[in-house]
C-alpha atoms as a PDB file:
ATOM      1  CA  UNK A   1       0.000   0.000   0.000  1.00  0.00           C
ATOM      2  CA  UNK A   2       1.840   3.127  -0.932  1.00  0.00           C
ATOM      3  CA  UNK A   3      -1.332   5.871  -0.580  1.00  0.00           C
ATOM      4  CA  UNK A   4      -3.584   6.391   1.951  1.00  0.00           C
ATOM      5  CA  UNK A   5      -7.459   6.520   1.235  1.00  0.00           C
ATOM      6  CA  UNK A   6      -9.681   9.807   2.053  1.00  0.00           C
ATOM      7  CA  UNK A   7     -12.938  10.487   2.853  1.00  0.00           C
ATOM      8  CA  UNK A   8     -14.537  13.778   1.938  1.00  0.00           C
ATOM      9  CA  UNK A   9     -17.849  14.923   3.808  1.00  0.00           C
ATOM     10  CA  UNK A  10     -19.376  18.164   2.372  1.00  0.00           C
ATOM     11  CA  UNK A  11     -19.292  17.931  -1.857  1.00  0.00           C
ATOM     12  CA  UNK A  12     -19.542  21.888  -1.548  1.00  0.00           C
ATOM     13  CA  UNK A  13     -16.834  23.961  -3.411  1.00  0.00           C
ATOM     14  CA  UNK A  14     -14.667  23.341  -0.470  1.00  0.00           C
ATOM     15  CA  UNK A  15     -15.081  19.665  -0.406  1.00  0.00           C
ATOM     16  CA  UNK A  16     -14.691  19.993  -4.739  1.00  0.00           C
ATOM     17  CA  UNK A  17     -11.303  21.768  -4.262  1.00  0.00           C
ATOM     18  CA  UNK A  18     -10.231  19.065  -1.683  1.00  0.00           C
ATOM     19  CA  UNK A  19     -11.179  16.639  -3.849  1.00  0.00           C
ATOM     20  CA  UNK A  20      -8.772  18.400  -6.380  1.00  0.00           C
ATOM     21  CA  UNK A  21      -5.977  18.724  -4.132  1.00  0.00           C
ATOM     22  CA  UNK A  22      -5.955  14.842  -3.020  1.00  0.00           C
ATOM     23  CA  UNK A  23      -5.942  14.034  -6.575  1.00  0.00           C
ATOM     24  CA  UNK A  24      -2.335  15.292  -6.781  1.00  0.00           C
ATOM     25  CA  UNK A  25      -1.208  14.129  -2.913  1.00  0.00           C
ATOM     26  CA  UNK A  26       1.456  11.504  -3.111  1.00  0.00           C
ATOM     27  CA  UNK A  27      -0.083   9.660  -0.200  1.00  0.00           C
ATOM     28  CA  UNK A  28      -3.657  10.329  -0.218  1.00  0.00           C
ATOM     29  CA  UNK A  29      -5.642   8.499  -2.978  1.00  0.00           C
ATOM     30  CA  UNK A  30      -9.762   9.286  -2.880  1.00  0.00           C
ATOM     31  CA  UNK A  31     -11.892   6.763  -0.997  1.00  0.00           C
ATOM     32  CA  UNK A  32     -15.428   8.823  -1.203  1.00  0.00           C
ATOM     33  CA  UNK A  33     -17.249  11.983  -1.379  1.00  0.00           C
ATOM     34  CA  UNK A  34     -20.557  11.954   0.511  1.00  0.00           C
ATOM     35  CA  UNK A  35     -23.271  14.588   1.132  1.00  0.00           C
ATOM     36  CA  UNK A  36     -27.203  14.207   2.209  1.00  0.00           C
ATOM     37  CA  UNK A  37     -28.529  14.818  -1.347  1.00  0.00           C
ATOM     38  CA  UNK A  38     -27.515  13.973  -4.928  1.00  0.00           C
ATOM     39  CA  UNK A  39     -26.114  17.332  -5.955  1.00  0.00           C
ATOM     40  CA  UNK A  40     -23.941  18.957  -8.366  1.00  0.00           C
ATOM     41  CA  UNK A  41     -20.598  18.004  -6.278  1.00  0.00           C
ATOM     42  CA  UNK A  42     -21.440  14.532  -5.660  1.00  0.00           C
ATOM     43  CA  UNK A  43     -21.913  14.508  -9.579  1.00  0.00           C
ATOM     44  CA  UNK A  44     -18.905  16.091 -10.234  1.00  0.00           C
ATOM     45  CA  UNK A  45     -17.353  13.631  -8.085  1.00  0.00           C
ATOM     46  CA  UNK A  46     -18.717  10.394  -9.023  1.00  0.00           C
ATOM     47  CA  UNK A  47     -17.858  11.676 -13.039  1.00  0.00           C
ATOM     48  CA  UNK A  48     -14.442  11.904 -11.724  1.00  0.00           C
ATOM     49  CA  UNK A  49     -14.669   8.033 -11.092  1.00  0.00           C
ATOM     50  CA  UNK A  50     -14.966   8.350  -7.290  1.00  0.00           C
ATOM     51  CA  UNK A  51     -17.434   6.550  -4.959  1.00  0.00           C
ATOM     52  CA  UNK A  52     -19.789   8.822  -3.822  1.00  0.00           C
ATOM     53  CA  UNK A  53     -23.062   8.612  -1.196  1.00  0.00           C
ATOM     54  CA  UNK A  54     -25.544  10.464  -0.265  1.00  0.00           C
ATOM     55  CA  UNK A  55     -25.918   8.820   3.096  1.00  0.00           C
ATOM     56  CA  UNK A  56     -23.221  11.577   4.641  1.00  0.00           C
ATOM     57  CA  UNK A  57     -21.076  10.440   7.159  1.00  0.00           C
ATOM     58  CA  UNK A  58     -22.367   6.824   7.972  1.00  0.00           C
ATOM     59  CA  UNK A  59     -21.942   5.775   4.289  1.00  0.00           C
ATOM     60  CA  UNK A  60     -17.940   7.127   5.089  1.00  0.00           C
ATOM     61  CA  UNK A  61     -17.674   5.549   8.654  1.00  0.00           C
ATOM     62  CA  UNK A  62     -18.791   2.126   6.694  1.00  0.00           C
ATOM     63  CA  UNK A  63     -15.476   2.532   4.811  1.00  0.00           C
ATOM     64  CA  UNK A  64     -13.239   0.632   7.273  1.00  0.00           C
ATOM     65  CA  UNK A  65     -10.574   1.487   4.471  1.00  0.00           C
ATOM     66  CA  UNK A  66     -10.470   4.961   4.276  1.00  0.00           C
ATOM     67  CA  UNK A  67      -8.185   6.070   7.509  1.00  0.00           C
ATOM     68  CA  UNK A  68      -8.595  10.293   7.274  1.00  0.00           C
ATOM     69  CA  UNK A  69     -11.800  11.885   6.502  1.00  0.00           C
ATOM     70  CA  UNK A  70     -12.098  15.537   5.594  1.00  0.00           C
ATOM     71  CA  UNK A  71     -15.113  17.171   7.168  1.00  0.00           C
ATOM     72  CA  UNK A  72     -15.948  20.414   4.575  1.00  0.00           C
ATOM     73  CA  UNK A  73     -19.638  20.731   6.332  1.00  0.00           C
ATOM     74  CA  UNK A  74     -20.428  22.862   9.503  1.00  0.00           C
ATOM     75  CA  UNK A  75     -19.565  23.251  12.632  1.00  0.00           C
ATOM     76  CA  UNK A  76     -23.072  21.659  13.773  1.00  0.00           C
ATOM     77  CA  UNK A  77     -22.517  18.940  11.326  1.00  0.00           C
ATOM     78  CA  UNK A  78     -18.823  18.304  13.060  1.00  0.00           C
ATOM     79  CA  UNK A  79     -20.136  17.943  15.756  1.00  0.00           C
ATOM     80  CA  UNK A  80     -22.790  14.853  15.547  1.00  0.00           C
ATOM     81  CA  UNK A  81     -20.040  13.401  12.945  1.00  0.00           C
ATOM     82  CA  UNK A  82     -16.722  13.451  15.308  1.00  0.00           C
ATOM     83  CA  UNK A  83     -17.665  11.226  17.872  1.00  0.00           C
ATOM     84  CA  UNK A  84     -18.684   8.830  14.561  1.00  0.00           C
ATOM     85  CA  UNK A  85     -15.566   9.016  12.887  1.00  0.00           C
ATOM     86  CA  UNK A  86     -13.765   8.409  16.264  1.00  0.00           C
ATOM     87  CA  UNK A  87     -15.201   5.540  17.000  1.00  0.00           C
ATOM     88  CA  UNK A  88     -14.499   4.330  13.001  1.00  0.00           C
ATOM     89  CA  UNK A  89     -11.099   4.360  14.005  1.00  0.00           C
ATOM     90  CA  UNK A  90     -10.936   7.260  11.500  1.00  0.00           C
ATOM     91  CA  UNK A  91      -8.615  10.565  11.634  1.00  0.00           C
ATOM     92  CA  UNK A  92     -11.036  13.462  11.522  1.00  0.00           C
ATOM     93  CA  UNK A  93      -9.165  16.697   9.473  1.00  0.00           C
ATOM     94  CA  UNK A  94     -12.367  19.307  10.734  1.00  0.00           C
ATOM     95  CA  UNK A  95     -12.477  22.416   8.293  1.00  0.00           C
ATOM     96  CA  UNK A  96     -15.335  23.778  10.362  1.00  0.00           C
ATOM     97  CA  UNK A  97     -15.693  26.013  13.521  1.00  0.00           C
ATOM     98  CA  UNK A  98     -16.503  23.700  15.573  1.00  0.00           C
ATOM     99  CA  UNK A  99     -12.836  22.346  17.034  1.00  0.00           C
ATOM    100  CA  UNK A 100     -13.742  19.327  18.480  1.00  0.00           C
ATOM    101  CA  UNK A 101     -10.003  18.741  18.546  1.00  0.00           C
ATOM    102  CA  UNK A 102      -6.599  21.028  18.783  1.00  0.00           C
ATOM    103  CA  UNK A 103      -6.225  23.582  16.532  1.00  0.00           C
ATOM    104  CA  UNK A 104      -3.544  23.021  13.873  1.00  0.00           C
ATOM    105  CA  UNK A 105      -1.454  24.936  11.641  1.00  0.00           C
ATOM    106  CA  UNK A 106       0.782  22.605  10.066  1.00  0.00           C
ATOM    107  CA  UNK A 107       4.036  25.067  10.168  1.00  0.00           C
ATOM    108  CA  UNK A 108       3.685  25.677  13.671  1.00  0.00           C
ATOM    109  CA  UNK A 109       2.330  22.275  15.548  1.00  0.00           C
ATOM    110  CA  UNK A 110       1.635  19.828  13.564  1.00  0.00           C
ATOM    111  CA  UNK A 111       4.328  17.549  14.560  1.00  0.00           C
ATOM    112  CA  UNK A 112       2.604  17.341  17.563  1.00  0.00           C
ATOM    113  CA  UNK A 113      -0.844  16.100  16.678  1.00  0.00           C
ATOM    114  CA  UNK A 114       0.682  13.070  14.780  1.00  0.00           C
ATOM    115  CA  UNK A 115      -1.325  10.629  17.114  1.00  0.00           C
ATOM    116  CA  UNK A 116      -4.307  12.891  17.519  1.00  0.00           C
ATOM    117  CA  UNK A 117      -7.447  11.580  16.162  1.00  0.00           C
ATOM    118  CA  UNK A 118      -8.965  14.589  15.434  1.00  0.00           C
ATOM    119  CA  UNK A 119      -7.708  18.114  14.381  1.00  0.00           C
ATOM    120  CA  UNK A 120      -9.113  21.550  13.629  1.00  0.00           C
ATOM    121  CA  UNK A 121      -7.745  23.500  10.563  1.00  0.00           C
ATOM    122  CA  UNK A 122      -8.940  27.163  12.868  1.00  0.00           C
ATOM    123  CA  UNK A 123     -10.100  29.167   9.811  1.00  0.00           C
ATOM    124  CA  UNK A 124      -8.749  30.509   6.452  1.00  0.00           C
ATOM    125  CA  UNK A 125      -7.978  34.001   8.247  1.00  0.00           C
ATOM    126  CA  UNK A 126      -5.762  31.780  11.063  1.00  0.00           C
ATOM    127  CA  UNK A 127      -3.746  29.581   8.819  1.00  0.00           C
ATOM    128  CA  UNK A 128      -2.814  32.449   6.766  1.00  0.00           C
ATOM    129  CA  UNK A 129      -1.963  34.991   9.649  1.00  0.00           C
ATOM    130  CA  UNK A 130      -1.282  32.691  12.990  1.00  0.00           C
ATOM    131  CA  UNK A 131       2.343  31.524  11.377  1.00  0.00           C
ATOM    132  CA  UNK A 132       3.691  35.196  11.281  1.00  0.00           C
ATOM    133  CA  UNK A 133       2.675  35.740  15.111  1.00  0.00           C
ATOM    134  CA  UNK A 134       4.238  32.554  16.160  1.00  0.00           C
ATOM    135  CA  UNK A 135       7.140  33.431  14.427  1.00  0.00           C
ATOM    136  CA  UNK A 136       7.622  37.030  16.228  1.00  0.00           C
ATOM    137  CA  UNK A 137       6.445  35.199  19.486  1.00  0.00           C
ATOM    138  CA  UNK A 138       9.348  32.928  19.384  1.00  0.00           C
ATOM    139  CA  UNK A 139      11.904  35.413  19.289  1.00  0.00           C
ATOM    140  CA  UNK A 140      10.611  38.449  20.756  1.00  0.00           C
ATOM    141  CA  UNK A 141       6.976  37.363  22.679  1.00  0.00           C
ATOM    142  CA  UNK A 142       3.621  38.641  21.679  1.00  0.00           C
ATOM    143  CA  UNK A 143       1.555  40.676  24.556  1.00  0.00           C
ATOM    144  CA  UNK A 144      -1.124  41.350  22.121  1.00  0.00           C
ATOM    145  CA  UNK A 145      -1.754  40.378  17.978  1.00  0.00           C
ATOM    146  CA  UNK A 146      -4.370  41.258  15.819  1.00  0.00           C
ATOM    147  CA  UNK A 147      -5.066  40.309  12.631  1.00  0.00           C
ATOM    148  CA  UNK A 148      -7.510  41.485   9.668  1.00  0.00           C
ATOM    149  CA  UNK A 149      -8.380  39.248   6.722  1.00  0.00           C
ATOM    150  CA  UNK A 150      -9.998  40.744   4.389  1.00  0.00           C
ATOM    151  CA  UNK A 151     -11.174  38.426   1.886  1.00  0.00           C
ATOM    152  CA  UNK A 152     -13.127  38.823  -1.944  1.00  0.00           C
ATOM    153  CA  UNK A 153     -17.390  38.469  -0.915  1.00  0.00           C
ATOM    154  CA  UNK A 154     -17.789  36.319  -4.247  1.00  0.00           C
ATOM    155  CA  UNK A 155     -15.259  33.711  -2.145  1.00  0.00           C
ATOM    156  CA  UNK A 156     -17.233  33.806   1.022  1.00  0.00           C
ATOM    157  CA  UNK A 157     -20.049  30.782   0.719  1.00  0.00           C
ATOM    158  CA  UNK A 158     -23.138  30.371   3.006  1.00  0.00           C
ATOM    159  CA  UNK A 159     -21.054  28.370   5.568  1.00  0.00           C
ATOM    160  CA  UNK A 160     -18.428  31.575   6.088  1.00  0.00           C
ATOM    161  CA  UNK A 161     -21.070  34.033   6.026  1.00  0.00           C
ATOM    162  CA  UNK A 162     -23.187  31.406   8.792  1.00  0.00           C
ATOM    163  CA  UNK A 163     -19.946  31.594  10.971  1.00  0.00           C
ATOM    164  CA  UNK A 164     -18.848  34.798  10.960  1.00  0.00           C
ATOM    165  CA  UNK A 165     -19.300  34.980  15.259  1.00  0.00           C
ATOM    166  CA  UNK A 166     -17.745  31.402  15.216  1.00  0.00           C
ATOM    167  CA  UNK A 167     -14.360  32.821  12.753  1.00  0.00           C
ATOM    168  CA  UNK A 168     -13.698  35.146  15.197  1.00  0.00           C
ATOM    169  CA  UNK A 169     -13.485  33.711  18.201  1.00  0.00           C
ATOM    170  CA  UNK A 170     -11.780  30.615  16.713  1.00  0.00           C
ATOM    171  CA  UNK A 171      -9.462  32.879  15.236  1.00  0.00           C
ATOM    172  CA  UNK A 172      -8.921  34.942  18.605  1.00  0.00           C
ATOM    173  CA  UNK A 173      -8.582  31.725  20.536  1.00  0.00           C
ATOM    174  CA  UNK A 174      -5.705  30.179  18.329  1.00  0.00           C
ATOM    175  CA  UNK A 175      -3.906  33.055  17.915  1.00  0.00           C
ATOM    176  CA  UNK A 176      -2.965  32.467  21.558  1.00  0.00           C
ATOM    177  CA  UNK A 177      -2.907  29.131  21.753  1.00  0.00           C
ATOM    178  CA  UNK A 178      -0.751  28.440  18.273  1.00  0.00           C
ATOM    179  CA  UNK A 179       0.444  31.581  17.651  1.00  0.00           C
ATOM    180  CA  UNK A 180       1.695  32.240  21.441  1.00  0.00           C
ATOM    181  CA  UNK A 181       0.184  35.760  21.785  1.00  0.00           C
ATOM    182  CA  UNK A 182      -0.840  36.625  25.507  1.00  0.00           C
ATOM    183  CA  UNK A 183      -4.364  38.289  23.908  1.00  0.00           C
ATOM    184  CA  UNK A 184      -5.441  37.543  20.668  1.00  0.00           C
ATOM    185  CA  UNK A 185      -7.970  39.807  18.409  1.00  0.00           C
ATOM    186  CA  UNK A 186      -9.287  38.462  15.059  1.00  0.00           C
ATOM    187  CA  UNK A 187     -11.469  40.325  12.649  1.00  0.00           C
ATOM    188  CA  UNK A 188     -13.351  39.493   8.879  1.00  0.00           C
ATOM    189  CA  UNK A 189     -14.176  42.081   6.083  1.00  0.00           C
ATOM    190  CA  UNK A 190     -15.950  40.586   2.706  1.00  0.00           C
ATOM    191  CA  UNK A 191     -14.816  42.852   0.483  1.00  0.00           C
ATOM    192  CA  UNK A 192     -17.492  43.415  -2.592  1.00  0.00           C
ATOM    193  CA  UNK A 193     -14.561  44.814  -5.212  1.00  0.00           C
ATOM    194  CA  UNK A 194     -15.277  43.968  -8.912  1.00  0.00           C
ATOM    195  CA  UNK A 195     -12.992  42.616  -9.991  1.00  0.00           C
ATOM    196  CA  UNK A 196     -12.637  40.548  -7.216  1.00  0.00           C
ATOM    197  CA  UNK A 197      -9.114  41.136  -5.118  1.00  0.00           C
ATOM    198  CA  UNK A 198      -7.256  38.541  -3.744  1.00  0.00           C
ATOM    199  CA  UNK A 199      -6.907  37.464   0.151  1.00  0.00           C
ATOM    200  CA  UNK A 200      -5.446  40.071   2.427  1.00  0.00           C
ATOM    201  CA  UNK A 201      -4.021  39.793   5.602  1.00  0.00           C
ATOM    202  CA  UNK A 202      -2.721  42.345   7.684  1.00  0.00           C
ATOM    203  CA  UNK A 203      -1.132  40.849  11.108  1.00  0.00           C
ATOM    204  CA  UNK A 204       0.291  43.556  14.184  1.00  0.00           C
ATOM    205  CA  UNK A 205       2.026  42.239  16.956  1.00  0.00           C
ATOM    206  CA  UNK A 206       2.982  43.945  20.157  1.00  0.00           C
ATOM    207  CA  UNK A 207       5.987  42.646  21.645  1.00  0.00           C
ATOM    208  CA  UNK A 208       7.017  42.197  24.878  1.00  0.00           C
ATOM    209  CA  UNK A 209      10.893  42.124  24.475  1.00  0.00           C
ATOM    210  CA  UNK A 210      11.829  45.483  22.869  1.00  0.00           C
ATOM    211  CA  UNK A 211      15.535  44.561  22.943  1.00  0.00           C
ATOM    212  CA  UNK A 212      15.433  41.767  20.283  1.00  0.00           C
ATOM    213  CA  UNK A 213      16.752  43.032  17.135  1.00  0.00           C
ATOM    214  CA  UNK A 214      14.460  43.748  14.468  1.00  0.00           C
ATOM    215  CA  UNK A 215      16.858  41.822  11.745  1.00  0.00           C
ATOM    216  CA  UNK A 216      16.135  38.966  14.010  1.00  0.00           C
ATOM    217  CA  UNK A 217      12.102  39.089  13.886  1.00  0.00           C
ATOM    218  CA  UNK A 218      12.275  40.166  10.322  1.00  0.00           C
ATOM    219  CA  UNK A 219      14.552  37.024   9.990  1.00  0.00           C
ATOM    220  CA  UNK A 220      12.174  34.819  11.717  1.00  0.00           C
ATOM    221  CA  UNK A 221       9.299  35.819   9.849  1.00  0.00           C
ATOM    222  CA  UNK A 222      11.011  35.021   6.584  1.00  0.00           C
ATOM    223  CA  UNK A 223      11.651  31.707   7.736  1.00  0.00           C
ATOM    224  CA  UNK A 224       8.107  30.622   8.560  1.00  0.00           C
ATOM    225  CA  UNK A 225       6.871  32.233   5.224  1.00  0.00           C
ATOM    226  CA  UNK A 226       9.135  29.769   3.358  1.00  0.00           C
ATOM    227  CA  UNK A 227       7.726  27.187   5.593  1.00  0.00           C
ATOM    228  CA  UNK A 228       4.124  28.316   4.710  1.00  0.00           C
ATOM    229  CA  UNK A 229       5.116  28.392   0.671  1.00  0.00           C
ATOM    230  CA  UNK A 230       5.885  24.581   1.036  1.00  0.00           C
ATOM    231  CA  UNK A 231       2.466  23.669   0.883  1.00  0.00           C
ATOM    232  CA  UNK A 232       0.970  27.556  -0.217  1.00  0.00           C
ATOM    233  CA  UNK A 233       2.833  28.470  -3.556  1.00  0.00           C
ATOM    234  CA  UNK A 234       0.297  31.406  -3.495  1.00  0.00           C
ATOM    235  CA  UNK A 235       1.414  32.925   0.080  1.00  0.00           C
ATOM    236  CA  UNK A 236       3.857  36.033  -0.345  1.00  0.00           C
ATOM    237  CA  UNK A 237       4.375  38.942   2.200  1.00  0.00           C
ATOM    238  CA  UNK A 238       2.920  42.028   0.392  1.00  0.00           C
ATOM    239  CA  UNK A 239       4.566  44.379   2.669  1.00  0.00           C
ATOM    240  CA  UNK A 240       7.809  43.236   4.497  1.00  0.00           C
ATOM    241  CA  UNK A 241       7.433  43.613   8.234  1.00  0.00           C
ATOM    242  CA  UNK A 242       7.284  46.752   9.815  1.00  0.00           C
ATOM    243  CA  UNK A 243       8.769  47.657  12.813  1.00  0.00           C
ATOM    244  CA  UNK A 244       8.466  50.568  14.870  1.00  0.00           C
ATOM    245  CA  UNK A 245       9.160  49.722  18.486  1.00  0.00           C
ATOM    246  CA  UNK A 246       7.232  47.516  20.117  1.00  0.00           C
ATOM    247  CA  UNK A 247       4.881  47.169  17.181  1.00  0.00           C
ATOM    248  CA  UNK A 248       5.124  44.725  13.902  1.00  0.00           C
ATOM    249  CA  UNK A 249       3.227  44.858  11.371  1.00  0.00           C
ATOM    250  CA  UNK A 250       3.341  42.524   8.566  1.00  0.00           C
ATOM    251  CA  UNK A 251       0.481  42.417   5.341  1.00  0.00           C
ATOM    252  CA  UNK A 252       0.424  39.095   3.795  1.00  0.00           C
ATOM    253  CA  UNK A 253      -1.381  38.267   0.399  1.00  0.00           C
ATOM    254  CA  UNK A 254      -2.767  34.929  -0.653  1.00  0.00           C
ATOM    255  CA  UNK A 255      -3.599  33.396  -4.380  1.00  0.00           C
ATOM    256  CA  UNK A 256      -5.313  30.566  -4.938  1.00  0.00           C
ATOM    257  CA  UNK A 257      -3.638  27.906  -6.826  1.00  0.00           C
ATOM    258  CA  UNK A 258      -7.183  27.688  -9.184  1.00  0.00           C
ATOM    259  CA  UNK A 259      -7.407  23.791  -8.451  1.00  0.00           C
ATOM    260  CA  UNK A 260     -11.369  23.986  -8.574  1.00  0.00           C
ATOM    261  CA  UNK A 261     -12.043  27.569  -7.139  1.00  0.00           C
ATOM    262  CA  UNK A 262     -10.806  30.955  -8.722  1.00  0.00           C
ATOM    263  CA  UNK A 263      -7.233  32.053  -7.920  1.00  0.00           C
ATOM    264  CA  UNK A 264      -8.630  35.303  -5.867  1.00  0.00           C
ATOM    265  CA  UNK A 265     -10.476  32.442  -3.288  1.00  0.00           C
ATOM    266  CA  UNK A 266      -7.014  32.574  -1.658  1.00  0.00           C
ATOM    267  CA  UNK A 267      -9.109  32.096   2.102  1.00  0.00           C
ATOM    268  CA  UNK A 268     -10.338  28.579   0.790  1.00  0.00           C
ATOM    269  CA  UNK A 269      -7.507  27.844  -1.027  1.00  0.00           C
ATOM    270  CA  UNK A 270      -4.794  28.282   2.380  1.00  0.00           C
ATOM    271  CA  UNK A 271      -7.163  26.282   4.476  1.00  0.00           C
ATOM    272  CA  UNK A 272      -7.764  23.410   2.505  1.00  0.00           C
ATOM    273  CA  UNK A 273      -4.147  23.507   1.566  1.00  0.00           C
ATOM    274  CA  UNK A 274      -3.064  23.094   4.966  1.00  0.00           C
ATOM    275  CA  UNK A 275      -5.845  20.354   5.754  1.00  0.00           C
ATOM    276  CA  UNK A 276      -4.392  18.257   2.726  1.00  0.00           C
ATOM    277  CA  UNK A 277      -0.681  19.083   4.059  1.00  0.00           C
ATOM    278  CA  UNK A 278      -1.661  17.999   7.115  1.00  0.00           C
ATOM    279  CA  UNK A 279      -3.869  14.821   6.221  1.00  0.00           C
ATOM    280  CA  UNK A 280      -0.265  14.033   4.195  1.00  0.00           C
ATOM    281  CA  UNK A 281       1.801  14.158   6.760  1.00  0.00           C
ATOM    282  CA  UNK A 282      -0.056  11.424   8.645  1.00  0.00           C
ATOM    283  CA  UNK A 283      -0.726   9.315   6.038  1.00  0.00           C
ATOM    284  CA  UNK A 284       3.073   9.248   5.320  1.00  0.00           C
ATOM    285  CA  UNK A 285       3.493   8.096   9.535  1.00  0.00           C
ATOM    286  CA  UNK A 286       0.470   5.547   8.531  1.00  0.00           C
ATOM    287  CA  UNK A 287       2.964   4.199   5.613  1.00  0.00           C
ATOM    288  CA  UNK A 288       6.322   4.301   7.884  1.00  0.00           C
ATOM    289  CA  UNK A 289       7.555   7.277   5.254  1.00  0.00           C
ATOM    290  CA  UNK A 290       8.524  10.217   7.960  1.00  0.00           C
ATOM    291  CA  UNK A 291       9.681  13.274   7.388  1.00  0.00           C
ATOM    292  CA  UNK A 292       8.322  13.824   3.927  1.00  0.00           C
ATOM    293  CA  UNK A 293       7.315  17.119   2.432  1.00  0.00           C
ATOM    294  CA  UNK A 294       3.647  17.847   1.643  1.00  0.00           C
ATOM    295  CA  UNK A 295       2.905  18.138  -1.898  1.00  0.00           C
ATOM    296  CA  UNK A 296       1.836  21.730  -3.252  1.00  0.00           C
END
């Protein structure tokens, strides 16, 4: 056995673009996509020669040989379907709200969730901004970060615009637990532009040890954005970081890699990005292959 099968819950555009992504993964090979209904995803899907169901997550639990199931649904949906998948014996990657499990952002802590059974990707916003205040937190502390993402309103879907109360707080809550920050402020704007513009990011950090060099924060922030462009090709710091005594301020920009969604959808894009990076990773422990990159 040299891949690992996947389950996909949610044949949205999110679960379509997942769907996408595993087709390229070098250890992730497509089990199913289910929903509740036959719609134009689990179509798309089963045209694309995968199984598909419409019996949602108990036609994926009955699956004893797909080992990682993507949840793409909602954070109420996540929440009748983890204790499911658990007892399936099946890794749960949640791209909802509802973080049943730890929040993870594969450059920062993914290496330790390898023997968790379920994980939460946070939100689009955190995976995109939560790297660059862990990586000014771990050379110079964080007393407070806040971050704005402002993202295109043609890429925000029914289940971001449901959430918006749950992003934020999910958002503030990581950025202290992942990104190390002692307080933690996270806030959305849809942005209506025509043509649509891509994902935006703008990240300030307040930190508590004025004495580190800036070189050495600027430095460390370079290093986690190369980390992030691993499994991101799209991710590029619009405006280098900023620093003007305790405060550093850093605007990041995302494009899509146009898998199944449009190249401005940079917000899905980074978060199911990371989810596949960080199904790979443990599929590669499940095959006894360590240390392997994720594929872009």
């Amino acid at each position: 056995m040299d891949r690992i099968k996947a389950g996909i819950i949610g044949p949205g555009n999110i679960g379509a673009d997942l769907m996408y992504k595993v087709f390229r993964s070098k250890y992730l090979e497509m089990g199913m996509m289910a929903g509740i209904v036959e719609s134009e995803g689990i179509r798309r899907a089963r045209s694309m020669g995968v199984k598909t169901s419409t019996l949602g997550a108990a036609a994926i639990t009955g699956e004893r040989d797909i080992k990682i199931v993507f949840e793409a649904t909602s954070a109420a949906a996540h929440l009748n379907n983890a204790p499911l998948l658990r007892e399936a014996g099946q890794i749960a990657i949640d791209l909802t709200p509802a973080a049943v499990g730890p929040y993870c952002v594969p450059c920062v802590n993914l290496n330790a969730l390898s023997h968790e059974p379920n994980i939460n990707m946070v939100t689009c916003g955190g995976q995109a901004t939560i790297p660059i205040v862990y990586a000014v937190s771990r050379v110079a502390g964080a007393e407070y970060a806040e971050i704005v993402a402002c993202i295109s309103s043609r890429s925000a879907g029914p289940g971001t615009r449901a959430n918006m109360d749950e992003f934020t707080e999910t958002t503030s809550r990581a950025i202290e637990v992942v990104g190390g920050a002692e307080r933690g402020k996270a806030i959305i704007v849809l942005n209506p532009a025509d043509p649509p513009l891509m994902m935006t990011n703008t990240v300030i950090v307040r930190v508590k040890d004025r004495s580190v060099p800036a070189d050495r924060i600027t430095a460390s922030i370079g290093e986690i954005v190369a980390e992030i462009q691993k499994y991101v090709p799209g991710y590029k710091l619009r405006v280098p970081p900023i620093i003007e005594g305790e405060k550093v301020t850093t605007i990041i920009e995302v494009q899509g890699q146009g898998d199944f969604l449009p190249p401005y959808s940079g917000n899905l894009d980074i978060i199911n990005s990371a989810a596949v990076a960080a199904a790979e990773r443990l599929a590669a422990n499940l095959l006894g292959i360590p240390g392997e990159e994720p594929s872009k």
